[in-house]
C-alpha atoms as a PDB file:
ATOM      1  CA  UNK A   1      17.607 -17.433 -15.439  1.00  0.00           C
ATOM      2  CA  UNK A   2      14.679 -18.635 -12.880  1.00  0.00           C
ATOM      3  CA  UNK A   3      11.864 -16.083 -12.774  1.00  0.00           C
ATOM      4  CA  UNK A   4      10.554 -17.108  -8.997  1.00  0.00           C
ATOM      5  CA  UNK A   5       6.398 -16.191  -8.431  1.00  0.00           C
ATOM      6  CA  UNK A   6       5.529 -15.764  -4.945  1.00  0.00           C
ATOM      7  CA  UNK A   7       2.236 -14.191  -3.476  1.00  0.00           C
ATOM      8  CA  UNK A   8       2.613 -11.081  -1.208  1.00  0.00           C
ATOM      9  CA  UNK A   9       5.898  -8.940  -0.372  1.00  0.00           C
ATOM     10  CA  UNK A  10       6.416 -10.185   2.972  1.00  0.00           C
ATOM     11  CA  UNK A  11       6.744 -13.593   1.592  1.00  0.00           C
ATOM     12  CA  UNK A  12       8.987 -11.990  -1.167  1.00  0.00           C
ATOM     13  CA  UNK A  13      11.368 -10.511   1.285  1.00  0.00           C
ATOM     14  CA  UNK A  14      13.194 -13.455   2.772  1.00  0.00           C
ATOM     15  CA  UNK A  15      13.223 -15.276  -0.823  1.00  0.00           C
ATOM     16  CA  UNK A  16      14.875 -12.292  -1.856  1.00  0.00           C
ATOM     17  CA  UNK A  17      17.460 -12.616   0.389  1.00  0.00           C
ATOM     18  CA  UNK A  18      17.952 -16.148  -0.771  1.00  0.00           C
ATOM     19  CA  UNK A  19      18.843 -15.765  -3.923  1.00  0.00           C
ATOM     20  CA  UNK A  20      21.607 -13.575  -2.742  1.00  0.00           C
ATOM     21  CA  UNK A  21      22.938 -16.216  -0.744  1.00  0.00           C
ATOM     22  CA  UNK A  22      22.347 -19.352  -3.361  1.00  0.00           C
ATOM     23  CA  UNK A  23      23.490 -18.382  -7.109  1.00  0.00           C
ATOM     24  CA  UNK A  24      22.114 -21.081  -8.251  1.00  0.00           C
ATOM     25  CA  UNK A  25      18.747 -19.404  -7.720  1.00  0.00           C
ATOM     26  CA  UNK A  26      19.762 -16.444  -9.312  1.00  0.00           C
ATOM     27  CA  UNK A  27      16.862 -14.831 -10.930  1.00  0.00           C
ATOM     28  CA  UNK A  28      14.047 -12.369 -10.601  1.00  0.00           C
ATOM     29  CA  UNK A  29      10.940 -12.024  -8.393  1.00  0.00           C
ATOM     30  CA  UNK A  30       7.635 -11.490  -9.678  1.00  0.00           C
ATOM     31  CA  UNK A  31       5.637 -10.319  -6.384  1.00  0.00           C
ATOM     32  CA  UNK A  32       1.825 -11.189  -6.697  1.00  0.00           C
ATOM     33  CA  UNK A  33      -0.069  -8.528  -5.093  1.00  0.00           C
ATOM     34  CA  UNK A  34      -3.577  -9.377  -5.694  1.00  0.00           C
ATOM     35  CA  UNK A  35      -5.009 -12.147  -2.953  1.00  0.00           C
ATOM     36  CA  UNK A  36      -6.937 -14.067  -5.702  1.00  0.00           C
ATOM     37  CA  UNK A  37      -8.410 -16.143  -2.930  1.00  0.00           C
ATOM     38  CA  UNK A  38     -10.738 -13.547  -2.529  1.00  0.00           C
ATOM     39  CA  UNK A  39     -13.581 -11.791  -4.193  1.00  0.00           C
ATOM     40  CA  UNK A  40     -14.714 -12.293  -7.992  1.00  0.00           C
ATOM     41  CA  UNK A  41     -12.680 -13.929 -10.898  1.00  0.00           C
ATOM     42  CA  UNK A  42     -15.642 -13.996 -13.741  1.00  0.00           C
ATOM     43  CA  UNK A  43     -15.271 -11.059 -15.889  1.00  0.00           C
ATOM     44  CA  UNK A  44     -17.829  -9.231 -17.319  1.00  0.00           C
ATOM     45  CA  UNK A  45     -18.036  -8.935 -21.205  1.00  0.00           C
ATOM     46  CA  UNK A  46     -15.087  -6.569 -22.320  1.00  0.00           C
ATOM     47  CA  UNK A  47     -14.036  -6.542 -19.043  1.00  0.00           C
ATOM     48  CA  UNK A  48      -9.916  -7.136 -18.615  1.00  0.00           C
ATOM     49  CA  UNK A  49      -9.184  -9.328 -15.479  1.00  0.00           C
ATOM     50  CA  UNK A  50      -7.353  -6.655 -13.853  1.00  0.00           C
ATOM     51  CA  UNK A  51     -10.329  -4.564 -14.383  1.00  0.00           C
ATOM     52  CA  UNK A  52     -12.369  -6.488 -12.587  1.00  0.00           C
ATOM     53  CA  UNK A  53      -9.860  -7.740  -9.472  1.00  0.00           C
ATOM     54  CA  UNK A  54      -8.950  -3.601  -9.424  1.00  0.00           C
ATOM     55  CA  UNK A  55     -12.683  -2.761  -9.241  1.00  0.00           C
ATOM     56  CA  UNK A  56     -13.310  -5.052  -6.640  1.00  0.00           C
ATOM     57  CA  UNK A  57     -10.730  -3.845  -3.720  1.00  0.00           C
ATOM     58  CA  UNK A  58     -11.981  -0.733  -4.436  1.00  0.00           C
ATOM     59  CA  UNK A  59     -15.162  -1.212  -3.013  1.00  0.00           C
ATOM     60  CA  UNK A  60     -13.872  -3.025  -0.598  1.00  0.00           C
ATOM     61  CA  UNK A  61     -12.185   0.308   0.704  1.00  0.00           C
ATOM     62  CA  UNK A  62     -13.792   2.815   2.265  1.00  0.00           C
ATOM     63  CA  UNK A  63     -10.989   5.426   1.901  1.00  0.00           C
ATOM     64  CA  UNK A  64     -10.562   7.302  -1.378  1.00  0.00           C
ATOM     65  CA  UNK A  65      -6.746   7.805  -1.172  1.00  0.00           C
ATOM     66  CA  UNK A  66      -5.746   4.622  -1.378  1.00  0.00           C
ATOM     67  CA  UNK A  67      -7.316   3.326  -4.384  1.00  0.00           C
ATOM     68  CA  UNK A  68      -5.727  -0.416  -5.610  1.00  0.00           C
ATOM     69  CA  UNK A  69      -3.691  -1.035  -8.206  1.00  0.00           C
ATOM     70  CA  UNK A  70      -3.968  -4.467  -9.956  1.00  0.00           C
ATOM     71  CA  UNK A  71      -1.041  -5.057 -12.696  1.00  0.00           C
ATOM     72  CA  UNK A  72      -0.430  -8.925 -11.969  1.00  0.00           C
ATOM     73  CA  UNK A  73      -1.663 -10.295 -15.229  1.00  0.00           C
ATOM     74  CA  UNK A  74      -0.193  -7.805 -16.903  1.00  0.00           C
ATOM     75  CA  UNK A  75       3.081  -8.437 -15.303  1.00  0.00           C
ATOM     76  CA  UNK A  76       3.178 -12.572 -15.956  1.00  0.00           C
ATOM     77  CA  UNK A  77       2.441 -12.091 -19.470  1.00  0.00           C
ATOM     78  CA  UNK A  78       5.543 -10.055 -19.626  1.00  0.00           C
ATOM     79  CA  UNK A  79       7.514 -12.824 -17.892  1.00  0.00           C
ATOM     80  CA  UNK A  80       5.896 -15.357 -20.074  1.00  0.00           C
ATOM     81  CA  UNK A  81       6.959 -13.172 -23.128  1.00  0.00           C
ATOM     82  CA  UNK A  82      10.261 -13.757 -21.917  1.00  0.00           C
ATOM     83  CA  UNK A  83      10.546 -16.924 -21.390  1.00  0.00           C
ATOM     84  CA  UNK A  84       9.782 -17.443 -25.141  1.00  0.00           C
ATOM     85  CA  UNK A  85      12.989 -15.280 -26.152  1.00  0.00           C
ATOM     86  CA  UNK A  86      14.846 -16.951 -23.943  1.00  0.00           C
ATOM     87  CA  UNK A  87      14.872 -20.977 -23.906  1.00  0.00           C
ATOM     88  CA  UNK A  88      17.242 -21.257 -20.461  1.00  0.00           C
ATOM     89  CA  UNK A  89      14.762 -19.608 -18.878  1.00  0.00           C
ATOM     90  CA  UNK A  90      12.586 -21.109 -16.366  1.00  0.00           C
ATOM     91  CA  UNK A  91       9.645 -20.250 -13.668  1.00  0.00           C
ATOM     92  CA  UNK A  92       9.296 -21.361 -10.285  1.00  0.00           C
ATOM     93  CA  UNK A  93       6.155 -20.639  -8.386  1.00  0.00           C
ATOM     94  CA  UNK A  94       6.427 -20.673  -4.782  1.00  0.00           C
ATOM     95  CA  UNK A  95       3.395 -21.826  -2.763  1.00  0.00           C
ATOM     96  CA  UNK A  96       2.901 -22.154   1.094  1.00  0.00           C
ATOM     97  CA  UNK A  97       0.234 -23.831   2.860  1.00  0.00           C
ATOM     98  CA  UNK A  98      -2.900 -21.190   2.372  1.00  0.00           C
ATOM     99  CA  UNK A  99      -5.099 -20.181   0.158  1.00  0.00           C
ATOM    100  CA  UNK A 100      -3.482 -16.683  -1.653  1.00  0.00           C
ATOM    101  CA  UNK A 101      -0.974 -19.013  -2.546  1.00  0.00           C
ATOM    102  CA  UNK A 102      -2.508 -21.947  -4.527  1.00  0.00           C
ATOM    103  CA  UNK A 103      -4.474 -19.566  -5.951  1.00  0.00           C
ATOM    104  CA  UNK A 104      -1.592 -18.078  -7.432  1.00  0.00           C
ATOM    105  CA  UNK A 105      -0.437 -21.288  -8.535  1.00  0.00           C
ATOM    106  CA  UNK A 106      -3.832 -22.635 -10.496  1.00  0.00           C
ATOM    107  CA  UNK A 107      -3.982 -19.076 -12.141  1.00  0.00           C
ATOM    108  CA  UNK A 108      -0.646 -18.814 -12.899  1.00  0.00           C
ATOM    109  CA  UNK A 109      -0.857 -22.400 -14.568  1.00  0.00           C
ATOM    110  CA  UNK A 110      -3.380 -21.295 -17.389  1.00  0.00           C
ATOM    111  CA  UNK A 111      -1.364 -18.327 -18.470  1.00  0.00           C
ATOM    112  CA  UNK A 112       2.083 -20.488 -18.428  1.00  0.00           C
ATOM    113  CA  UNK A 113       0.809 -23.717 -20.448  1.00  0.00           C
ATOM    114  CA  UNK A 114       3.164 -23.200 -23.338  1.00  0.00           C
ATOM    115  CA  UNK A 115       6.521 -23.246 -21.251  1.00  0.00           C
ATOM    116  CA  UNK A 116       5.269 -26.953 -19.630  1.00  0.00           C
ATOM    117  CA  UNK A 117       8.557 -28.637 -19.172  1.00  0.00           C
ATOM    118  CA  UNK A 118      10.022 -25.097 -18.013  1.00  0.00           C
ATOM    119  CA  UNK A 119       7.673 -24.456 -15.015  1.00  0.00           C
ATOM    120  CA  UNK A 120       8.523 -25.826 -11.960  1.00  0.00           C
ATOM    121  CA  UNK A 121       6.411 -26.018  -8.609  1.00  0.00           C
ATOM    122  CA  UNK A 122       7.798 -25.502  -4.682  1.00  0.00           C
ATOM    123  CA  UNK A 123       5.259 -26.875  -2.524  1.00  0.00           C
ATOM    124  CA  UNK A 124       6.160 -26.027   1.445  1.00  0.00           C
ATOM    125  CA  UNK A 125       3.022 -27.586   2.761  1.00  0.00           C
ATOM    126  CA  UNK A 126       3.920 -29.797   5.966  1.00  0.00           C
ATOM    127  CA  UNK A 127       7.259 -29.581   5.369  1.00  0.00           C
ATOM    128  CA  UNK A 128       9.771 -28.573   8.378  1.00  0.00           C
ATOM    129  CA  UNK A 129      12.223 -25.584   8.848  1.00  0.00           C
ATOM    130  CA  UNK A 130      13.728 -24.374  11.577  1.00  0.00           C
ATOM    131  CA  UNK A 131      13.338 -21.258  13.164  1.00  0.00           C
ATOM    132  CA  UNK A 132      16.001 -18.635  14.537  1.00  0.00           C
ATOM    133  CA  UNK A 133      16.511 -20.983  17.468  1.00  0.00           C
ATOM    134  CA  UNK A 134      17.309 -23.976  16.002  1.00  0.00           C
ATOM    135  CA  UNK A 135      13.836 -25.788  16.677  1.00  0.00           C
ATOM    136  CA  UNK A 136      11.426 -27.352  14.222  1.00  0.00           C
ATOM    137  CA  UNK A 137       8.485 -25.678  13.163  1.00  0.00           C
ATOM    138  CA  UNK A 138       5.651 -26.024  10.104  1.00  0.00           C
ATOM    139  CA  UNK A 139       5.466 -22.517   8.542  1.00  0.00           C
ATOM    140  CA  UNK A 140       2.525 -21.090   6.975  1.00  0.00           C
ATOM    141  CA  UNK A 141       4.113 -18.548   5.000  1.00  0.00           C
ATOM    142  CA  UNK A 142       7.394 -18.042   3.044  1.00  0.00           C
ATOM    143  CA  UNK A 143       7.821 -14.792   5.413  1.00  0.00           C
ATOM    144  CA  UNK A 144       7.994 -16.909   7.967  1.00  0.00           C
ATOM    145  CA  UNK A 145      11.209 -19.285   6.878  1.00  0.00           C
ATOM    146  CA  UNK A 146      14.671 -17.852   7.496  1.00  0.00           C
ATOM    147  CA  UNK A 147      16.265 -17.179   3.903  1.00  0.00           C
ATOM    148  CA  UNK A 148      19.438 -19.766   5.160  1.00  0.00           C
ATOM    149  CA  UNK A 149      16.756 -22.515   5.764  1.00  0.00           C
ATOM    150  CA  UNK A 150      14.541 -21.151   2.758  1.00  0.00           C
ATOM    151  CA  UNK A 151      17.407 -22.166   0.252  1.00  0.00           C
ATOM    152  CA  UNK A 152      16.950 -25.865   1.237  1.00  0.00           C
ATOM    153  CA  UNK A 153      13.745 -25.685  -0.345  1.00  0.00           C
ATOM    154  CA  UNK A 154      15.337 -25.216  -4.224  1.00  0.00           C
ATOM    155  CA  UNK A 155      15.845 -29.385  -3.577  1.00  0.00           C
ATOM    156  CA  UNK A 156      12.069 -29.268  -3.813  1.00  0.00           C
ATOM    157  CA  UNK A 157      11.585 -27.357  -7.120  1.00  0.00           C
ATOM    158  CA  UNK A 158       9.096 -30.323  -8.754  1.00  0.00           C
ATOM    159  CA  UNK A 159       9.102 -30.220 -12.922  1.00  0.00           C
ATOM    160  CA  UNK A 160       4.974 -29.917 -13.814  1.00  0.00           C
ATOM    161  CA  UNK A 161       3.657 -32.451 -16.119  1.00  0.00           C
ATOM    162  CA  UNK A 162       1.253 -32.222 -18.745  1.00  0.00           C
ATOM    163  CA  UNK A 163      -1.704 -34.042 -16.666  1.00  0.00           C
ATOM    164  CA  UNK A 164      -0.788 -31.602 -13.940  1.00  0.00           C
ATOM    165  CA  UNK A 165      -1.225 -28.848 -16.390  1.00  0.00           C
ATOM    166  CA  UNK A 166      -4.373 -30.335 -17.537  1.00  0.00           C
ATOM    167  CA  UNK A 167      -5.755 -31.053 -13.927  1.00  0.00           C
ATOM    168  CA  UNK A 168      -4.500 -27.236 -12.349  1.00  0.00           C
ATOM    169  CA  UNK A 169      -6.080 -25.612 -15.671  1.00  0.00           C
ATOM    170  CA  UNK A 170      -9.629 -27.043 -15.027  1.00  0.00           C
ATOM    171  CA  UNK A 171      -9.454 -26.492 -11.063  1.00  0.00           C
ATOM    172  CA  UNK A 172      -8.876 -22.817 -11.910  1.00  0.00           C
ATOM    173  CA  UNK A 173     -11.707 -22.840 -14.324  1.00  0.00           C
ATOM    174  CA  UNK A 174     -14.169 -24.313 -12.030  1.00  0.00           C
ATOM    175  CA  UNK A 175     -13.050 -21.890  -9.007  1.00  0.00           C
ATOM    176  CA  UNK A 176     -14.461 -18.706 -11.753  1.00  0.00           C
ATOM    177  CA  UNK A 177     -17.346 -20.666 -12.693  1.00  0.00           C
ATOM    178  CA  UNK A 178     -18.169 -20.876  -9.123  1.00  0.00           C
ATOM    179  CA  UNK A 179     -17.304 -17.240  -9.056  1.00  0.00           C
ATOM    180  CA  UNK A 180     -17.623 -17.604  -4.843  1.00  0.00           C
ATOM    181  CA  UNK A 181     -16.688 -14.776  -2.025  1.00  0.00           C
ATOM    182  CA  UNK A 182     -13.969 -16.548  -0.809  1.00  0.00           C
ATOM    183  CA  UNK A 183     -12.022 -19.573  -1.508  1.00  0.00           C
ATOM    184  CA  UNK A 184     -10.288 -21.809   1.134  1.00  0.00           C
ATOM    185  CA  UNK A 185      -7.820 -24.265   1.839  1.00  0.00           C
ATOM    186  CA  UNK A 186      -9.202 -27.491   1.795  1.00  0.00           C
ATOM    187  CA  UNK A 187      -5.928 -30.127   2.024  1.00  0.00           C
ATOM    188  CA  UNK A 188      -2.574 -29.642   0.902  1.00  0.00           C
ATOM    189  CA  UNK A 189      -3.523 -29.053  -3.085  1.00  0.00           C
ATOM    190  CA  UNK A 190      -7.637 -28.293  -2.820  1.00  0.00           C
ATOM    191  CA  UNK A 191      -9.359 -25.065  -2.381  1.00  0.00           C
ATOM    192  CA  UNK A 192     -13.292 -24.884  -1.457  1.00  0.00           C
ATOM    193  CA  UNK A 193     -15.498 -22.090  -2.801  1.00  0.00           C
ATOM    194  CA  UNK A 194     -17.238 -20.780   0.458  1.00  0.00           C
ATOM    195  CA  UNK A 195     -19.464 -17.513   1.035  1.00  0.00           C
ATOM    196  CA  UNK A 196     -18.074 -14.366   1.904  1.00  0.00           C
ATOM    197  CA  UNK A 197     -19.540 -14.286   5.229  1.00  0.00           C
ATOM    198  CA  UNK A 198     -17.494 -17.535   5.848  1.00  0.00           C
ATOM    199  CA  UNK A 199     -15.282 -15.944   8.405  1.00  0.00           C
ATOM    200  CA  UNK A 200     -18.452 -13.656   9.758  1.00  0.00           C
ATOM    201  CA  UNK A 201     -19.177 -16.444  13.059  1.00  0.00           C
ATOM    202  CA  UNK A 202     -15.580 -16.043  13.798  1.00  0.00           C
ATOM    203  CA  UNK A 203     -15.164 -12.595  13.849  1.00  0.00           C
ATOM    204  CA  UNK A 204     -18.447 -12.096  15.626  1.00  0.00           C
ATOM    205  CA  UNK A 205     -17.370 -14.059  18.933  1.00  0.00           C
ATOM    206  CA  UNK A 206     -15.150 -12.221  19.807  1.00  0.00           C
ATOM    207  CA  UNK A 207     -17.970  -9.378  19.970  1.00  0.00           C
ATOM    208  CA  UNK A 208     -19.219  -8.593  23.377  1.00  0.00           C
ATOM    209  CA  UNK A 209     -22.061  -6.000  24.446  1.00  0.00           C
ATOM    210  CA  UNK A 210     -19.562  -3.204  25.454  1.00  0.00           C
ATOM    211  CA  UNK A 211     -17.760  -1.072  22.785  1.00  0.00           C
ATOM    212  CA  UNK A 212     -14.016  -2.010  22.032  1.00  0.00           C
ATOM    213  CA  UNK A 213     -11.519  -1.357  19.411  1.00  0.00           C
ATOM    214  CA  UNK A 214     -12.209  -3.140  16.292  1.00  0.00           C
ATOM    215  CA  UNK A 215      -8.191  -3.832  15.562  1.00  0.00           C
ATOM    216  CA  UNK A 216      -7.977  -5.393  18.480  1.00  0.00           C
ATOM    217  CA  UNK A 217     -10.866  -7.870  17.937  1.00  0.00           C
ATOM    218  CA  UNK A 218     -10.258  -8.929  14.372  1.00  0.00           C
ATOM    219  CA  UNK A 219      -6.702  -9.468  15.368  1.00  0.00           C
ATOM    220  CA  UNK A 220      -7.825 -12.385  18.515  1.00  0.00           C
ATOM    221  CA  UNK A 221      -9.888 -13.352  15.508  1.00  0.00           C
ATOM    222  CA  UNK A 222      -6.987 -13.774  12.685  1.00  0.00           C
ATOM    223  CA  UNK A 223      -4.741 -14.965  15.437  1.00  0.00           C
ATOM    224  CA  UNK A 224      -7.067 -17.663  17.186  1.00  0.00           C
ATOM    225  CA  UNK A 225      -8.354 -18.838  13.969  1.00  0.00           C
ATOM    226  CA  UNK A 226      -5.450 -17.967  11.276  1.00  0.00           C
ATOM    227  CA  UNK A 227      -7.961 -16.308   9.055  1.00  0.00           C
ATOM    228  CA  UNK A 228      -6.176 -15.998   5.975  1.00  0.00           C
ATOM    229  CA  UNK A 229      -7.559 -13.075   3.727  1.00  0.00           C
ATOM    230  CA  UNK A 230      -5.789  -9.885   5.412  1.00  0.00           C
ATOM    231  CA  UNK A 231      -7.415  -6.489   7.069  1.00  0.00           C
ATOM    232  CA  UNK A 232      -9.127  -5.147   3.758  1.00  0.00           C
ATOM    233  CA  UNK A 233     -11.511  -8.108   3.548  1.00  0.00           C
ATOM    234  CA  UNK A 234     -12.136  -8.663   7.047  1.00  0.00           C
ATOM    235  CA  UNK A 235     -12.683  -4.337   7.849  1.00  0.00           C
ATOM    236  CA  UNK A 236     -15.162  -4.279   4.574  1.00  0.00           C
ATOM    237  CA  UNK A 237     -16.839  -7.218   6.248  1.00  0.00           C
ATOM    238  CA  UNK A 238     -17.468  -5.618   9.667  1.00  0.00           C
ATOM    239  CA  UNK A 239     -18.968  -2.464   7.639  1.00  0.00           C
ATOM    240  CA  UNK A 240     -21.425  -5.049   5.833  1.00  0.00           C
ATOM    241  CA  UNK A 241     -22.020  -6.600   9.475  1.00  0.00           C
ATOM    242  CA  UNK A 242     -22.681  -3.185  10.979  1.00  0.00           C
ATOM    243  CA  UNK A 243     -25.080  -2.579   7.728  1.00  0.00           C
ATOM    244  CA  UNK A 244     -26.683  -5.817   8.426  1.00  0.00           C
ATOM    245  CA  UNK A 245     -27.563  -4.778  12.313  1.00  0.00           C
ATOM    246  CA  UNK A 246     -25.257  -7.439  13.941  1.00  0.00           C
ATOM    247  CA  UNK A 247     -22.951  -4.896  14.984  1.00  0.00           C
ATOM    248  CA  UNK A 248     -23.085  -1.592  16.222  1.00  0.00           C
ATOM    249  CA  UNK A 249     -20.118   1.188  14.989  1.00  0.00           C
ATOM    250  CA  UNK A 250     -19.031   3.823  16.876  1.00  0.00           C
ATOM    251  CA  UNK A 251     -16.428   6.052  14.891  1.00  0.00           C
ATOM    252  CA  UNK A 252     -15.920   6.388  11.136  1.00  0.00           C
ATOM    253  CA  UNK A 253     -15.410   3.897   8.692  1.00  0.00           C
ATOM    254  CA  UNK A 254     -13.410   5.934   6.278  1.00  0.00           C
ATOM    255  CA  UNK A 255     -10.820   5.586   8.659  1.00  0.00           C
ATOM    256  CA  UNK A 256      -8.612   2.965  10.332  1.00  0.00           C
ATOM    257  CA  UNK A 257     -10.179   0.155  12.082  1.00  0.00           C
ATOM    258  CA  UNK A 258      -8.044   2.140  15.182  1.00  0.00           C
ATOM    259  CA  UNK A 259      -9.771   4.776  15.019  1.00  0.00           C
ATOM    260  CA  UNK A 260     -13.667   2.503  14.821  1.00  0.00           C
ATOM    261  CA  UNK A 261     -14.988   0.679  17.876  1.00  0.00           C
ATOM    262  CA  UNK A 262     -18.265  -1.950  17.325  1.00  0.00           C
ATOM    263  CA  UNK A 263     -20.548  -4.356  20.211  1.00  0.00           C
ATOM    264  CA  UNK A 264     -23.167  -6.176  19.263  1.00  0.00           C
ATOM    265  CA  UNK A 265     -26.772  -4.645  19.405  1.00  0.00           C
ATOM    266  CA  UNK A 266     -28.276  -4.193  22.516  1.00  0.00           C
ATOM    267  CA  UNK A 267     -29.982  -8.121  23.658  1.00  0.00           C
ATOM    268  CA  UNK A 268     -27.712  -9.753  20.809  1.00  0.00           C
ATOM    269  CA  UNK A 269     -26.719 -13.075  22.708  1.00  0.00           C
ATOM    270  CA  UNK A 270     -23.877 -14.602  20.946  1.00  0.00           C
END
C-alpha cells in the first residue's frame, strides 16, 4: 500500500490515472489543498495550524460564499495513523519544481519522522518527459506530465535518510520562524522567505494608464513570469495595491477579477 502526497488536484489528476495503469503504484492519493508557500505558518497560542492557514485565505477573499476549508493536517495525521497499523505501508511525496510543492515536502517531513525508512521522495526537478508529441520538455508541474510518461518516474522514488530528516525538519522550522509573505524557489531543494509584495513590480508592468481587465493582466503577468502562487493571492494583492494608491479599480472587488478593471493613477510613470 503506497499512500502518494501531491500538492493541488490538477497535479493529482494525471497521477491518478497512473496508478491505474502501473499496479505497482497501487495506492491512495492524499491531495494537498493548502499552497503552504504562501501566507503565515506561526500559530498563535491555542491556535490549531489549520486554524490559522483557514483564517488566512479567508481574508484573502473578498467574497463571503466561498469561504476556505483547510483539513490537510488533519488529513496526514490520519495517513500517518495508518501507516503505524500497517507496517507494508509506505508514503511517497511527489514534488515538482516550485514552491507549493517543496513546501509540502519540508512540512510533510516533520509530521512523518517516525515512519523514516518508509517515506520515500519523487523529485521531478530538471528531469525530462515527453509531451503528447513525442518531444522533450522540462515540466513544472505533475499536471503537466502525461500519466504513461508519469509512471517512469516510480524509478525515481528516493528512500529518505535520517540526516535528510534531520536537515528537511529544521528548513521547515526556520521557514515559520521567518513567518514571511511568501516563500520561493530558490534551486532545486531551497526556498527563500521573500515579502508579500514580491510579485507586486511584476504585476504592476503590465499596468498602463488606460483601464483594462484585470484577468487579463495578471494572466501576461503569471504567464511571462510563471508566478507561482495562483489567482487568490495575486487578486487580494491588487486590492492591497489599489488600497495603497498604485492602482486605480473600476468595478467591484467582491466579484471576479472579470468583472474588475484597474490603470495606474493618473501621472504614475512605470
Amino acid at each position: 500500500m503506497i499512500y502518494h502526497i501531491v500538492t493541488g488536484d490538477l497535479a493529482a489528476q494525471p497521477l491518478l490515472e497512473t496508478l491505474a495503469l502501473e499496479p505497482t503504484m497501487a495506492g491512495e492519493i492524499l491531495t494537498i489543498k493548502d499552497v503552504l508557500s504562501v501566507g503565515p505558518l506561526r500559530r498563535g497560542e491555542g491556535q490549531k495550524f489549520s486554524e490559522l492557514r483557514a483564517a488566512y485565505w479567508a481574508g484573502l477573499i473578498s467574497n463571503d460564499k466561498a469561504q476556505p476549508e483547510v483539513d490537510d493536517l488533519e488529513r496526514l495525521l490520519k495517513v500517518s495513523n495508518e501507516l503505524s497499523k500497517n507496517e507494508n505501508a509506505k508514503i511517497w511525496i511527489w514534488i515538482a519544481p516550485i514552491p507549493a510543492d517543496l513546501a509540502t515536502y519540508y512540512w510533510a517531513m516533520k509530521y512523518l519522522g517516525r515512519h523514516l525508512g518508509r517515506v520515500y521522495v519523487i523529485n521531478i526537478a530538471g528531469l525530462p518527459f515527453l509531451d503528447e508529441n513525442g518531444k522533450l520538455f522540462f515540466p513544472k508541474s505533475l499536471a503537466e506530465i502525461l500519466p504513461k510518461e508519469l509512471k517512469k518516474a516510480r524509478k525515481l522514488a528516493r528512500q529518505v535518510n535520517a540526516p535528510e530528516l534531520e536537515t528537511d525538519v529544521y528548513e521547515w522550522n526556520i521557514l515559520t520562524e521567518q513567518n514571511s509573505g511568501l516563500r520561493i524557489l530558490e534551486g532545486a531543494k531551497r526556498l527563500k522567505s521573500v515579502s508579500e509584495d514580491y510579485y507586486d513590480g511584476q504585476i504592476l508592468s503590465f499596468c498602463t494608464d488606460q483601464y483594462q481587465k484585470a484577468h487579463k493582466m495578471v494572466g501576461q503577468a503569471i504567464a511571462k513570469y510563471n508566478i507561482p502562487t495562483g489567482d487568490i493571492f495575486l487578486s487580494w494583492r491588487l486590492r492591497k495595491m489599489v488600497e495603497f494608491g498604485k492602482l486605480q479599480l473600476q468595478g467591484d472587488f467582491t466579484k471576479t477579477l472579470k468583472d474588475i478593471e484597474v490603470k495606474l493613477p493618473d501621472g504614475t510613470l512605470f
